[in-house]
C-alpha atoms as a PDB file:
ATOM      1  CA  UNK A   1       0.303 -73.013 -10.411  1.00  0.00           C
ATOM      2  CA  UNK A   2       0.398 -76.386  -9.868  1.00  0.00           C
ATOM      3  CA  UNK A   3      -2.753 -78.508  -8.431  1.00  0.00           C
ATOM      4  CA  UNK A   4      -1.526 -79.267  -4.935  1.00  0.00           C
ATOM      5  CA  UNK A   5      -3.778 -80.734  -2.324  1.00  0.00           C
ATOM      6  CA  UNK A   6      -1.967 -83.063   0.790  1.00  0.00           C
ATOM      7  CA  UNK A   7      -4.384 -85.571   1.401  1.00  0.00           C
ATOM      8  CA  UNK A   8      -5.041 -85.661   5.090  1.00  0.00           C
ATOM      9  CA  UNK A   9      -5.733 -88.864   7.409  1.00  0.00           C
ATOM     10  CA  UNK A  10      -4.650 -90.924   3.758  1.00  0.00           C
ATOM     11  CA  UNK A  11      -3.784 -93.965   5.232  1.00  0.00           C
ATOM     12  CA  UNK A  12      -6.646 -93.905   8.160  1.00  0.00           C
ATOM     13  CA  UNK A  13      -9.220 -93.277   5.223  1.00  0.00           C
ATOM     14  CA  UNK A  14      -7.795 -96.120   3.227  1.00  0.00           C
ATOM     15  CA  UNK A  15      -7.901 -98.489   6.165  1.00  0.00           C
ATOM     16  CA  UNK A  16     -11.073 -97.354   6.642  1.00  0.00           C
ATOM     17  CA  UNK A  17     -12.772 -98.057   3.242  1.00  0.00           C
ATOM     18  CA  UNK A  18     -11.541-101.775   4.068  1.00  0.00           C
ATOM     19  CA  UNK A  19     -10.948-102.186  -0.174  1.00  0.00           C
ATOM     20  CA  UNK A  20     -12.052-105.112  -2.162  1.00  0.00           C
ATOM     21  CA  UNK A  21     -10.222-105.666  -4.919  1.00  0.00           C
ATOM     22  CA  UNK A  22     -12.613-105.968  -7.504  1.00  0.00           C
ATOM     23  CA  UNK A  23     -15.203-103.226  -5.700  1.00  0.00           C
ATOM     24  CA  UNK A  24     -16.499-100.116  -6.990  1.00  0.00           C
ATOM     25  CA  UNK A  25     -15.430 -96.902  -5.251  1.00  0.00           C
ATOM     26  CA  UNK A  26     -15.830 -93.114  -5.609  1.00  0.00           C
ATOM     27  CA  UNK A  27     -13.933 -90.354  -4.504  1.00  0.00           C
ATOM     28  CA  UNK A  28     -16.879 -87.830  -4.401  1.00  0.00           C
ATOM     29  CA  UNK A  29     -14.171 -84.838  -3.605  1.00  0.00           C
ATOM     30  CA  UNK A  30     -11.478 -86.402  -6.336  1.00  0.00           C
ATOM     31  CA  UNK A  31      -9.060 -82.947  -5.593  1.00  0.00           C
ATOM     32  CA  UNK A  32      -5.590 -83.817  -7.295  1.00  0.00           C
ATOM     33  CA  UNK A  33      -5.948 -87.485  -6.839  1.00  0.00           C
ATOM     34  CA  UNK A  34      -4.423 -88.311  -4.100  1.00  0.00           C
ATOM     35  CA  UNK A  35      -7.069 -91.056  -1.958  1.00  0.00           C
ATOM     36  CA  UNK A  36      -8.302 -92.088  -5.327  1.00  0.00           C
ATOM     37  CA  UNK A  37      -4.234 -93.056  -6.020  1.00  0.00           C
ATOM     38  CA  UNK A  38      -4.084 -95.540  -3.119  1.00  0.00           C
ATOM     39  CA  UNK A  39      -7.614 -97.046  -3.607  1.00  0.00           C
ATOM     40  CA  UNK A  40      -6.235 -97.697  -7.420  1.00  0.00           C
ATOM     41  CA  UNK A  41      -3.055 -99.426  -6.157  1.00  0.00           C
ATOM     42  CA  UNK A  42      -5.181-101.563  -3.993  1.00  0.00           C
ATOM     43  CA  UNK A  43      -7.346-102.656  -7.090  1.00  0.00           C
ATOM     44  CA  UNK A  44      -7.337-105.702  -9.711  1.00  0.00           C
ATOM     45  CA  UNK A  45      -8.044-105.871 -13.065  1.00  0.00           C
ATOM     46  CA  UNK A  46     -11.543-105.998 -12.344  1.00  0.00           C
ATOM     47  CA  UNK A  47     -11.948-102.876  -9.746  1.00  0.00           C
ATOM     48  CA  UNK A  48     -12.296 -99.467 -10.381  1.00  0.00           C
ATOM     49  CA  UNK A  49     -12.971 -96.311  -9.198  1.00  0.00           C
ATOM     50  CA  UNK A  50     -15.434 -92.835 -10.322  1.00  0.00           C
ATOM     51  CA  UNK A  51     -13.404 -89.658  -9.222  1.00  0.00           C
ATOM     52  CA  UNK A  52     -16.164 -86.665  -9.183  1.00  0.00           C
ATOM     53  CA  UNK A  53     -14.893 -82.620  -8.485  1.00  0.00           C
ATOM     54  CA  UNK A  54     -16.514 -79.541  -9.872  1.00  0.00           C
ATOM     55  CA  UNK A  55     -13.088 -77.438  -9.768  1.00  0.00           C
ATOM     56  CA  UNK A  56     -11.330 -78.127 -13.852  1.00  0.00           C
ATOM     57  CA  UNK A  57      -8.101 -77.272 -12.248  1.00  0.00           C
ATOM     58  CA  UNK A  58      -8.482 -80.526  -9.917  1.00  0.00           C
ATOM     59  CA  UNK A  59      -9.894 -82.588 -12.997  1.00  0.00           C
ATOM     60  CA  UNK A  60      -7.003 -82.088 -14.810  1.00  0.00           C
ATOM     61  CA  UNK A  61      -4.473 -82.302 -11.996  1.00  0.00           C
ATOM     62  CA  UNK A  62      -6.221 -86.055 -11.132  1.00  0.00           C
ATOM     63  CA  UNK A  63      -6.267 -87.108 -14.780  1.00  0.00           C
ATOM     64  CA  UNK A  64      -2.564 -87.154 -15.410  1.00  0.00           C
ATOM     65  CA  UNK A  65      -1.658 -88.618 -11.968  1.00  0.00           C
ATOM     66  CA  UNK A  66      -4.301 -91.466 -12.303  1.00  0.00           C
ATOM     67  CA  UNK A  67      -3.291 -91.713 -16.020  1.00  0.00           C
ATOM     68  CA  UNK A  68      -1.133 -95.109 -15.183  1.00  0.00           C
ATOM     69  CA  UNK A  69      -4.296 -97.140 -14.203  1.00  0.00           C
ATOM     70  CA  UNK A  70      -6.186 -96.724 -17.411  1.00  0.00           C
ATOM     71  CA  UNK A  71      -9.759 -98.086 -17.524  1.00  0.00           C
ATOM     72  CA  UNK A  72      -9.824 -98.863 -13.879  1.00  0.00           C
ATOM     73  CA  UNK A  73     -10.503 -94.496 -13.626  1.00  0.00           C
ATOM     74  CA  UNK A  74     -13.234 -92.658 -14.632  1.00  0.00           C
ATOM     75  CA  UNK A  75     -13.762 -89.128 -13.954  1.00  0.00           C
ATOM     76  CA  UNK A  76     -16.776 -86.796 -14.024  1.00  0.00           C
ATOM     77  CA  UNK A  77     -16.952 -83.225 -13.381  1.00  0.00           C
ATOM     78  CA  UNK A  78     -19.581 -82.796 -11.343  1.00  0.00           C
ATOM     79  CA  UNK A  79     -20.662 -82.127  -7.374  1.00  0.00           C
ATOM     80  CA  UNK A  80     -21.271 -84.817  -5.272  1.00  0.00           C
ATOM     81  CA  UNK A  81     -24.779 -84.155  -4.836  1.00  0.00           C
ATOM     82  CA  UNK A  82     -24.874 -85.799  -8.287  1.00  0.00           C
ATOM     83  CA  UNK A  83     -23.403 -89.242  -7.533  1.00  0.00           C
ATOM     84  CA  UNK A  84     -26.531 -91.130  -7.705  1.00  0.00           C
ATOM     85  CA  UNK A  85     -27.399 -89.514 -11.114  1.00  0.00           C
ATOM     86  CA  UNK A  86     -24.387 -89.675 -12.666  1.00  0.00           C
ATOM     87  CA  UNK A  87     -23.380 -93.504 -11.568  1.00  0.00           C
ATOM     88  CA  UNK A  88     -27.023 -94.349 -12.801  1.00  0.00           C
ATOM     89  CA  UNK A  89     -25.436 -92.893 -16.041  1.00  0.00           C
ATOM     90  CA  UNK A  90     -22.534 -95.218 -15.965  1.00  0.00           C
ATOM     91  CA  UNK A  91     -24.787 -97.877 -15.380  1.00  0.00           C
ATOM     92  CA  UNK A  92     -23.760 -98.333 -11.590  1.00  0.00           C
ATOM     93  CA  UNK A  93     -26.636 -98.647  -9.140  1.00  0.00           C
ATOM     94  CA  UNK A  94     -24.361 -99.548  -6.257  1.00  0.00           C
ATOM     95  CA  UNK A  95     -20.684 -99.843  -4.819  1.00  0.00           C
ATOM     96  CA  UNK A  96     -18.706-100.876  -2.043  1.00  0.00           C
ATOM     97  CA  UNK A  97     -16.926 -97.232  -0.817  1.00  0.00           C
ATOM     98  CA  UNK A  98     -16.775 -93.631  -1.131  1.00  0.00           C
ATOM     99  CA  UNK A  99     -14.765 -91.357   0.416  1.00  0.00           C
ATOM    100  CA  UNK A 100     -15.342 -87.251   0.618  1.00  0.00           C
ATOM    101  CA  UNK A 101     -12.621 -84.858   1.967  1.00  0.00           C
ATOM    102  CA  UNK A 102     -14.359 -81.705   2.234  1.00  0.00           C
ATOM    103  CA  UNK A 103     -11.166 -79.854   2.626  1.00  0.00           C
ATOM    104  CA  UNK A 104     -10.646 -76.538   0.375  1.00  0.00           C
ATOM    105  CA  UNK A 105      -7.429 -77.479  -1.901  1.00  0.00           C
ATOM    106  CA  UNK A 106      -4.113 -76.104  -1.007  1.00  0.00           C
ATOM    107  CA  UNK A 107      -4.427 -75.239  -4.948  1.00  0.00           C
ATOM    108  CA  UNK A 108      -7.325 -73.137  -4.020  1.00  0.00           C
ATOM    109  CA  UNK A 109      -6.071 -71.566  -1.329  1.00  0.00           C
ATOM    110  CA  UNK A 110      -2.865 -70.468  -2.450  1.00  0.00           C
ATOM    111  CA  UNK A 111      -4.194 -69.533  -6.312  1.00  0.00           C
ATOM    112  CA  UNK A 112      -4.506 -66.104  -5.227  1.00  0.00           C
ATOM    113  CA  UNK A 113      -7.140 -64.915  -8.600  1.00  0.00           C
ATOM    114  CA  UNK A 114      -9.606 -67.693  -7.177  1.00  0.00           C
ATOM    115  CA  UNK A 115     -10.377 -65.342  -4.490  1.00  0.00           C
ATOM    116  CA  UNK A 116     -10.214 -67.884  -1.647  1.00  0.00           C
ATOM    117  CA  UNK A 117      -7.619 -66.625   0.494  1.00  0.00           C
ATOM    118  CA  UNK A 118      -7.987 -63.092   2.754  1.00  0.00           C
ATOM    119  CA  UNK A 119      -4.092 -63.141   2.713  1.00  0.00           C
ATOM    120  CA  UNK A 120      -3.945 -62.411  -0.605  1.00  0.00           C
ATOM    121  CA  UNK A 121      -5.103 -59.406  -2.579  1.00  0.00           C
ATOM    122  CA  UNK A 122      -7.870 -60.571  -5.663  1.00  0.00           C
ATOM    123  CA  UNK A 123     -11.303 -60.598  -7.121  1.00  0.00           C
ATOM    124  CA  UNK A 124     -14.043 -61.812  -4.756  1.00  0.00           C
ATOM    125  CA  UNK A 125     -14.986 -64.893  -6.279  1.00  0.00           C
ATOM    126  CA  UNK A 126     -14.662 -68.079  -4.285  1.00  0.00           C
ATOM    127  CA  UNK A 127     -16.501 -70.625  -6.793  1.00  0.00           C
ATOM    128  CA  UNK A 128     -15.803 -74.391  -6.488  1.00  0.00           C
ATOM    129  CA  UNK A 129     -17.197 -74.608  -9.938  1.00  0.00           C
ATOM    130  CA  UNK A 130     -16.577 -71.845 -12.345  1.00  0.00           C
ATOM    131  CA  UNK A 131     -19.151 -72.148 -14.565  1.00  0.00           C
ATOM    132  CA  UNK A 132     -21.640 -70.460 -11.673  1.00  0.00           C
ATOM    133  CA  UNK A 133     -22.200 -67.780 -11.990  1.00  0.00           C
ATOM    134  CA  UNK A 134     -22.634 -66.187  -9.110  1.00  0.00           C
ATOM    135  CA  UNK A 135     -19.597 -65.073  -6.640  1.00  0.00           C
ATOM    136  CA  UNK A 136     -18.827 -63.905  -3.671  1.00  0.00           C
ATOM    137  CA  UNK A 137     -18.714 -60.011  -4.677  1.00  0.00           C
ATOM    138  CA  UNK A 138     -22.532 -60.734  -5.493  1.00  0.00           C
ATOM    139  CA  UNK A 139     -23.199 -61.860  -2.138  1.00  0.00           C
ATOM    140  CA  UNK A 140     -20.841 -59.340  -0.453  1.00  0.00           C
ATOM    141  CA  UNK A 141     -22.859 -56.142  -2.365  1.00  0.00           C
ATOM    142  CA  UNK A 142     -26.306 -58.204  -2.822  1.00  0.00           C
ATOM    143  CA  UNK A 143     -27.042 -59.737   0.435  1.00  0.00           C
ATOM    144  CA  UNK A 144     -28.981 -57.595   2.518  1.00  0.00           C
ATOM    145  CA  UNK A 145     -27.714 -56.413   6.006  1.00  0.00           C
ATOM    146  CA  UNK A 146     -29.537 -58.966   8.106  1.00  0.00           C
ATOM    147  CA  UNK A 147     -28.968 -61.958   5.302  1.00  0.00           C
ATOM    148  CA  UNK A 148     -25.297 -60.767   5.956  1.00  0.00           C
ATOM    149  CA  UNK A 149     -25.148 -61.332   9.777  1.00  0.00           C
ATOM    150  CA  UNK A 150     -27.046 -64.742   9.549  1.00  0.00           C
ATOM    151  CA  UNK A 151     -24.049 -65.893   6.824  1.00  0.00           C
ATOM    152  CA  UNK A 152     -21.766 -64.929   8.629  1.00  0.00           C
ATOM    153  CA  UNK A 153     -23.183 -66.112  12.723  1.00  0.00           C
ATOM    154  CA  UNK A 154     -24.020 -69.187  11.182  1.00  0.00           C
ATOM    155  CA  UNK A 155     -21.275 -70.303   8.967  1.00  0.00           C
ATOM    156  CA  UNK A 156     -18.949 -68.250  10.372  1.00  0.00           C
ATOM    157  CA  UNK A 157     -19.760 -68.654  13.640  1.00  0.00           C
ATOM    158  CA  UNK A 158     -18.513 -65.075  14.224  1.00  0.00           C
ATOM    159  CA  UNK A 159     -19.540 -63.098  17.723  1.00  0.00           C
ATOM    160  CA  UNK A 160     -19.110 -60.198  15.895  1.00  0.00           C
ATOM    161  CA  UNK A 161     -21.341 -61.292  12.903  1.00  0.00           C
ATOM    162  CA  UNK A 162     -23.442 -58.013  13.662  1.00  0.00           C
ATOM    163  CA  UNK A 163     -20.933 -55.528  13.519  1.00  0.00           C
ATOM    164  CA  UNK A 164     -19.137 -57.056  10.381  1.00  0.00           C
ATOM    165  CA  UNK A 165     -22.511 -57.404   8.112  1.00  0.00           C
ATOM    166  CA  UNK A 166     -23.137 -53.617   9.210  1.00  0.00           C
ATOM    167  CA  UNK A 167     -19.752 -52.716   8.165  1.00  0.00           C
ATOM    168  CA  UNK A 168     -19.799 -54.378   5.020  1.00  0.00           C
ATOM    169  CA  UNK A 169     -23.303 -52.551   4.092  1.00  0.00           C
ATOM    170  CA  UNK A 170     -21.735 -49.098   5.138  1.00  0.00           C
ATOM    171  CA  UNK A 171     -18.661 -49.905   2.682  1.00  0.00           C
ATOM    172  CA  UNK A 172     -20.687 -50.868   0.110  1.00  0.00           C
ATOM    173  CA  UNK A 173     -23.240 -47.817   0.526  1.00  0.00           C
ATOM    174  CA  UNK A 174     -19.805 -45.754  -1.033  1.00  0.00           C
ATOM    175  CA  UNK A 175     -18.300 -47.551  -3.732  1.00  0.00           C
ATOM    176  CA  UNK A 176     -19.277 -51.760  -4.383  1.00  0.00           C
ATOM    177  CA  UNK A 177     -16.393 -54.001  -2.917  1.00  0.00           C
ATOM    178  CA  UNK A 178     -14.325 -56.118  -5.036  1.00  0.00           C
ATOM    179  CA  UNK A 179     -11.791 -57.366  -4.012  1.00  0.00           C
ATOM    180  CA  UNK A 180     -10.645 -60.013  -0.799  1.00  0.00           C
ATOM    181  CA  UNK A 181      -8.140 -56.996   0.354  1.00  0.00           C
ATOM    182  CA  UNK A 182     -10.952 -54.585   0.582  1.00  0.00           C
ATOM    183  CA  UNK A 183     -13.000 -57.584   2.357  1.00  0.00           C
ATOM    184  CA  UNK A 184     -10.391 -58.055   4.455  1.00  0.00           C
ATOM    185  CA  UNK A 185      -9.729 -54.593   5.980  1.00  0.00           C
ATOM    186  CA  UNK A 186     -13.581 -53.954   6.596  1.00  0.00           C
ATOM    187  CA  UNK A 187     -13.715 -57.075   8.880  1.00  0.00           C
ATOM    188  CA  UNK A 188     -10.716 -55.605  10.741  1.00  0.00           C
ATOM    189  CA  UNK A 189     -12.705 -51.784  10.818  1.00  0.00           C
ATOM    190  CA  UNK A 190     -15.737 -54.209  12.476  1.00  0.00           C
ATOM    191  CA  UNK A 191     -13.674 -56.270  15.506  1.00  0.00           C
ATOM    192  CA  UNK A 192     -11.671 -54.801  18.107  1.00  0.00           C
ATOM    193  CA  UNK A 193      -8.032 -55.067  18.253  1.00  0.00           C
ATOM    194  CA  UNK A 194      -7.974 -57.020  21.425  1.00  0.00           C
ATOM    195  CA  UNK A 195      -9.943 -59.730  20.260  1.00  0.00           C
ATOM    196  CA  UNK A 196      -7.599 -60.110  16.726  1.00  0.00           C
ATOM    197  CA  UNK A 197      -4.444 -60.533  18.977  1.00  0.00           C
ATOM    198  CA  UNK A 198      -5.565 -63.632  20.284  1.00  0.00           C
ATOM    199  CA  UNK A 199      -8.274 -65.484  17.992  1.00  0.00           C
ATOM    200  CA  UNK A 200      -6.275 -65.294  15.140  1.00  0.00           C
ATOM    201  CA  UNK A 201      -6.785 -63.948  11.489  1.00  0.00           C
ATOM    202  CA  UNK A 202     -10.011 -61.388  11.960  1.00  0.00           C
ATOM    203  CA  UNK A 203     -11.354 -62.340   8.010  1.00  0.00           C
ATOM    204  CA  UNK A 204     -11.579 -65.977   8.774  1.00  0.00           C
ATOM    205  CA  UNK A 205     -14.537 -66.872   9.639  1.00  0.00           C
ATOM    206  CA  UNK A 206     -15.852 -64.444   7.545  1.00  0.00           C
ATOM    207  CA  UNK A 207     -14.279 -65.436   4.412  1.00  0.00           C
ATOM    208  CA  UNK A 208     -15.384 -69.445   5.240  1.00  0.00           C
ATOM    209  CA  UNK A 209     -19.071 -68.410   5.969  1.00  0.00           C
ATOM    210  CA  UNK A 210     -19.173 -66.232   2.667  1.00  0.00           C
ATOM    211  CA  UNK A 211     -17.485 -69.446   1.215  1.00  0.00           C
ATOM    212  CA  UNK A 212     -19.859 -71.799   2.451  1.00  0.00           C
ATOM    213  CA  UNK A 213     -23.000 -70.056   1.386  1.00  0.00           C
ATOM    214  CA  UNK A 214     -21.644 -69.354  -1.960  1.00  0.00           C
ATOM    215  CA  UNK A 215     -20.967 -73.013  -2.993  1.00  0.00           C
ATOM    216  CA  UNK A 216     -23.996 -74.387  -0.680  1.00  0.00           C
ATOM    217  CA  UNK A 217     -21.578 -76.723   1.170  1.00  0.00           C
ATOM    218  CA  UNK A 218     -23.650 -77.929   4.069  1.00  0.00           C
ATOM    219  CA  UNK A 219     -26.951 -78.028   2.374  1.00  0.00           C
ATOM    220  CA  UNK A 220     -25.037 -80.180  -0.190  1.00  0.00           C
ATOM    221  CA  UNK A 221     -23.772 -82.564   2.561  1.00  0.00           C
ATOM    222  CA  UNK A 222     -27.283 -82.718   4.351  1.00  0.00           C
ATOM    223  CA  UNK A 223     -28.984 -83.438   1.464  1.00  0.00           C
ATOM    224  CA  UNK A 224     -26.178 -85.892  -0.078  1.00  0.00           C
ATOM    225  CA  UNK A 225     -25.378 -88.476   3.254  1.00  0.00           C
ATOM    226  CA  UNK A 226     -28.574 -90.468   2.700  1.00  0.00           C
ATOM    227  CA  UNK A 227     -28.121 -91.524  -1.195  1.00  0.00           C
ATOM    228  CA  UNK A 228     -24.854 -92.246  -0.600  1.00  0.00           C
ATOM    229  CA  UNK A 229     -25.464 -94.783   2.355  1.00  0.00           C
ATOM    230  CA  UNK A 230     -28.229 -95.692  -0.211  1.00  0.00           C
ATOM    231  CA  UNK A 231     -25.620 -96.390  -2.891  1.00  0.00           C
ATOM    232  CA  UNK A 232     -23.672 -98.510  -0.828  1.00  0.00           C
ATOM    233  CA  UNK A 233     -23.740-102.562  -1.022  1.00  0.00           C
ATOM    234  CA  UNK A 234     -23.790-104.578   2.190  1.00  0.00           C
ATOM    235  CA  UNK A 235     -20.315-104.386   3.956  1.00  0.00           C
ATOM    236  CA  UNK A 236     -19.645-100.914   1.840  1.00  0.00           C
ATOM    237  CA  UNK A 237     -18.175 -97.890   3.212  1.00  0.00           C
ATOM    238  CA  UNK A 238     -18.495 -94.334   3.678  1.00  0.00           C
ATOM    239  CA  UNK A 239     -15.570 -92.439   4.718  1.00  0.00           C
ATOM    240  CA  UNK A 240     -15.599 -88.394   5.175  1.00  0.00           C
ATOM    241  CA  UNK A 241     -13.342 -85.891   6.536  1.00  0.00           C
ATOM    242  CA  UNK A 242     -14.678 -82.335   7.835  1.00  0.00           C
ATOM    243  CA  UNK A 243     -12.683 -79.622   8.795  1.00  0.00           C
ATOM    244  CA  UNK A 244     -15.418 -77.840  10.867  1.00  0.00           C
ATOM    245  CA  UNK A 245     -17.446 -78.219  13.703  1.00  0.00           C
ATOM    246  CA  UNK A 246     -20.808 -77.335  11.111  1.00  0.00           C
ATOM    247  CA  UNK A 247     -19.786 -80.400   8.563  1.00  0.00           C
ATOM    248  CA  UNK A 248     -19.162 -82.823  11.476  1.00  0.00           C
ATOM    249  CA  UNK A 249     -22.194 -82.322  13.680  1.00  0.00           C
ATOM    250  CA  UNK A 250     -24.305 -82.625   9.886  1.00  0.00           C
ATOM    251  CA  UNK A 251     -21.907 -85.698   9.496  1.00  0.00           C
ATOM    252  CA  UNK A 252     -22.179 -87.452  13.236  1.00  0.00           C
ATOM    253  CA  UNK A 253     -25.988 -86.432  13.373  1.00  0.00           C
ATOM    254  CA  UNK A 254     -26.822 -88.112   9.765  1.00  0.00           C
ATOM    255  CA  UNK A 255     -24.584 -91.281  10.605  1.00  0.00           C
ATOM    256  CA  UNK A 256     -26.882 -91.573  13.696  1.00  0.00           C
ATOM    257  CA  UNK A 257     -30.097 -91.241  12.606  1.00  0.00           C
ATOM    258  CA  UNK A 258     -29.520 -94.039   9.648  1.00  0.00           C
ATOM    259  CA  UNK A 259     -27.817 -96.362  12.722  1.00  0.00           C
ATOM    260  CA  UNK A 260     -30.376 -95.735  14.735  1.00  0.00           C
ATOM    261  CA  UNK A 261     -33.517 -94.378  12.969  1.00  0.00           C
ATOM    262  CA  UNK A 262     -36.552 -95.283  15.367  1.00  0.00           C
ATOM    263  CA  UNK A 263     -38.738 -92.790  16.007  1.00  0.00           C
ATOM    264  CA  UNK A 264     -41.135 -94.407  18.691  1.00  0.00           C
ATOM    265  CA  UNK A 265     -40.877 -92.604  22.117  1.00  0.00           C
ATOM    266  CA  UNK A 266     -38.499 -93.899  24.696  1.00  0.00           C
ATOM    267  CA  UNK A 267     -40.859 -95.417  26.932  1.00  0.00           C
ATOM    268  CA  UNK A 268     -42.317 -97.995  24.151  1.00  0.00           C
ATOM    269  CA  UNK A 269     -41.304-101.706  24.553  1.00  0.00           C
ATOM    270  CA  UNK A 270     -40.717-102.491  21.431  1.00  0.00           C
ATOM    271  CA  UNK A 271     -40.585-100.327  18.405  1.00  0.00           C
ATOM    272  CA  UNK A 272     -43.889-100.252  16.223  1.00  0.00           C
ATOM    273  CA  UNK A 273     -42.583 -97.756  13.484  1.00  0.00           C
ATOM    274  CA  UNK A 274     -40.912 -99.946  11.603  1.00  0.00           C
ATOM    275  CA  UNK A 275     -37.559 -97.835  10.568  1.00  0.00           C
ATOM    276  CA  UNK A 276     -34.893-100.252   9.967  1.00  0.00           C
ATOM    277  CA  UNK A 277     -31.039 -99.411  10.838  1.00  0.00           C
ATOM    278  CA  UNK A 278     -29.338 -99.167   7.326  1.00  0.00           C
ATOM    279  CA  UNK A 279     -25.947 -99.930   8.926  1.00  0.00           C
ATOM    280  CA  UNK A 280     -23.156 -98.700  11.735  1.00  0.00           C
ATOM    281  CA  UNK A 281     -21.284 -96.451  12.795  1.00  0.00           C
ATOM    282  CA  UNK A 282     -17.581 -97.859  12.498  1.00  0.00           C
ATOM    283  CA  UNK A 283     -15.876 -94.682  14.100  1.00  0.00           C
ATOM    284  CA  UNK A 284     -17.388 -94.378  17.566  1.00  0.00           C
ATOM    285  CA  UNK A 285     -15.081 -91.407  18.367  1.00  0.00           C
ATOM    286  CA  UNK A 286     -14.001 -89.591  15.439  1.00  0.00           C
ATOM    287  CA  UNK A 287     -10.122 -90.241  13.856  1.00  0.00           C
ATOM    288  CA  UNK A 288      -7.999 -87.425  14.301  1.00  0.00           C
ATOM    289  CA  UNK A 289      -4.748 -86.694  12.588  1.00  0.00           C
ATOM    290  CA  UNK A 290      -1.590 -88.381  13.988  1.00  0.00           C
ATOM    291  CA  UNK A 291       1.285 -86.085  15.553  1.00  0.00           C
ATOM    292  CA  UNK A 292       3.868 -86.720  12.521  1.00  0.00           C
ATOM    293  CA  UNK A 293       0.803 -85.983  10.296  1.00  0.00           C
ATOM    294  CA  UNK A 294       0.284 -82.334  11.913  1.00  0.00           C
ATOM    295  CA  UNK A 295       4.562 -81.332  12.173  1.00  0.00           C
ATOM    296  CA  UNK A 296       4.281 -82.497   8.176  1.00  0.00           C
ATOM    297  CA  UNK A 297       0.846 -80.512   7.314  1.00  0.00           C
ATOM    298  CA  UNK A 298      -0.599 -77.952   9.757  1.00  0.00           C
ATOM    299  CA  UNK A 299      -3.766 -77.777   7.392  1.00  0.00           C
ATOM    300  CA  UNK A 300      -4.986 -80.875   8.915  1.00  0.00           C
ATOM    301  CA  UNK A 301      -5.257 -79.947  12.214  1.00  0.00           C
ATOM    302  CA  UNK A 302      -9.182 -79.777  12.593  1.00  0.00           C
ATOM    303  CA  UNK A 303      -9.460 -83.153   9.874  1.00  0.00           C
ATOM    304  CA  UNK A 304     -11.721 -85.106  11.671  1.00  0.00           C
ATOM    305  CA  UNK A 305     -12.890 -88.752   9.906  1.00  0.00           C
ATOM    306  CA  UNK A 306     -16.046 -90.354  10.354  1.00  0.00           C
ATOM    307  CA  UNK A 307     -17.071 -93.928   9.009  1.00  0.00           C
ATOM    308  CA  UNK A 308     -20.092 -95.435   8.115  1.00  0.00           C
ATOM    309  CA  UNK A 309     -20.982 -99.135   6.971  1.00  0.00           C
ATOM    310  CA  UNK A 310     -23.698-100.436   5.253  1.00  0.00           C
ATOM    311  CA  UNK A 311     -26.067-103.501   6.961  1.00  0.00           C
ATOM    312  CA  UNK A 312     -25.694-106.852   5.259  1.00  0.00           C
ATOM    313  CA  UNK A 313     -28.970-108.060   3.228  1.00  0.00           C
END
């Protein structure tokens, strides 16, 4: 199958990155290409860009549509976690934009033997990366009942967390699970039939949480927002789009703190701790999709885009 990702709020995240022409960007998320395409067109001679994923499917896809702009691309495989590491490599200690979409790929989604999807029958694996080695089937038959429920409350955000991790354990007890269909019809077994008619797909939040744990996504954001702020020159940008509630609140909460990072009590007249603001918060409100983007892609629906820029000198 062909790589195919729709790159949500594209021209809002362009906007927002506010290009130079002969900056340094990265597209920490690089997917098939398609924010690190416009930034490219928006470049000279002398700009360029560092496109970072982890999935080979996406490096590949990214490599022949950047192909055209030559030098100006380079592109690691690697997680975002690594920026500051691998720029250092490059011998880049700072730059004027990023941009992460934390979106799963359409690619991934749809690829049915990537085990992403509950609406299609394969192997439970769910890896950004391949090369781990761990998947979900090991966290599915590994995880113990109560490391179950808290995956699945707190990722998933699941009332019925409970029920569904005790499910899952009695399943297993009989034969291991293996596959999403098999997944899939023992979250069903765990929620009643009332509550499916009306708060859509039953294996949803499930399959996200199980997701999310797997691949580490929000302790990689947490632990990722302050080097890249870090990275950034005066003036620079940092652009991200979440898709849930759990990204955005890490998102809006870290964008905060570095705006406003005082820690003296409220009633002190002036601060004495000596925490200086590393920037501002461009997006007060976050940017939603527009109408015409939503008839045209219903995946971005919950794409919300935060922006973040860097204190002059």
């Amino acid at each position: 199958m062909e790589f195919v990702h729709k790159s949500v709020l594209l021209s809002e995240t362009i906007d927002g990155l506010n290009i130079k022409p002969d900056g340094i960007y990265v597209d920490g998320t690089l997917g098939g290409g398609g924010h690190a395409y416009e930034v490219c067109r928006r470049l000279s001679s002398k700009g360029s860009i560092i496109g970072i994923d982890q999935d080979a499917a996406a490096i590949k896809a990214a490599g022949a549509r950047l192909r055209d702009f030559g030098e100006k691309v380079t592109i690691v495989r690697s997680n975002y976690c690594d920026m500051k590491s691998q720029l250092h490599r490059l011998g880049i200690d700072k730059v004027d934009g990023i941009v992460l979409d934390l979106g799963v790929s359409s690619y991934q989604l749809d690829t049915a033997e990537r085990g992403f999807s509950y609406r299609e029958d394969a192997p439970l694996d769910m890896r950004m990366d391949t090369r781990q080695k761990m998947t979900a089937r090991d966290i599915v038959n590994d995880y113990t009942e109560m490391d179950l429920y808290r995956v699945i409350r707190d990722y998933g955000e699941d009332k019925f967390a409970k029920n569904i991790a005790k499910h899952i354990v009695e399943a297993r007890g009989k034969k291991a699970i293996e596959t999403t269909s098999e997944l899939t019809e023992i979250i069903r077994a765990s929620i009643p039939m009332k509550y499916q008619k009306k708060s859509g797909h039953p294996a949803k939040r499930t399959f996200q949480a199980i997701r999310i744990e797997l691949n580490r996504e929000l302790e990689v954001l947490r632990e990722s927002l302050d080097d890249m702020i870090d990275l950034l020159n005066p003036g620079g940008r940092l652009c991200i789009i979440t898709f849930h509630s759990l990204e955005d609140r890490i998102v809006k909460s870290a964008f905060r703190k570095n705006e406003n990072p005082c820690i003296c009590p409220a009633d002190f007249p002036v601060c004495v701790c000596g925490k200086v603001s590393r920037g501002s918060i461009v997006t007060k409100k976050p940017i939603l999709p527009r109408e015409e983007e939503l008839l045209e892609n219903s995946r971005a629906k919950s794409a919300k885009l935060r922006i973040f820029e860097r204190a002059d000198a």
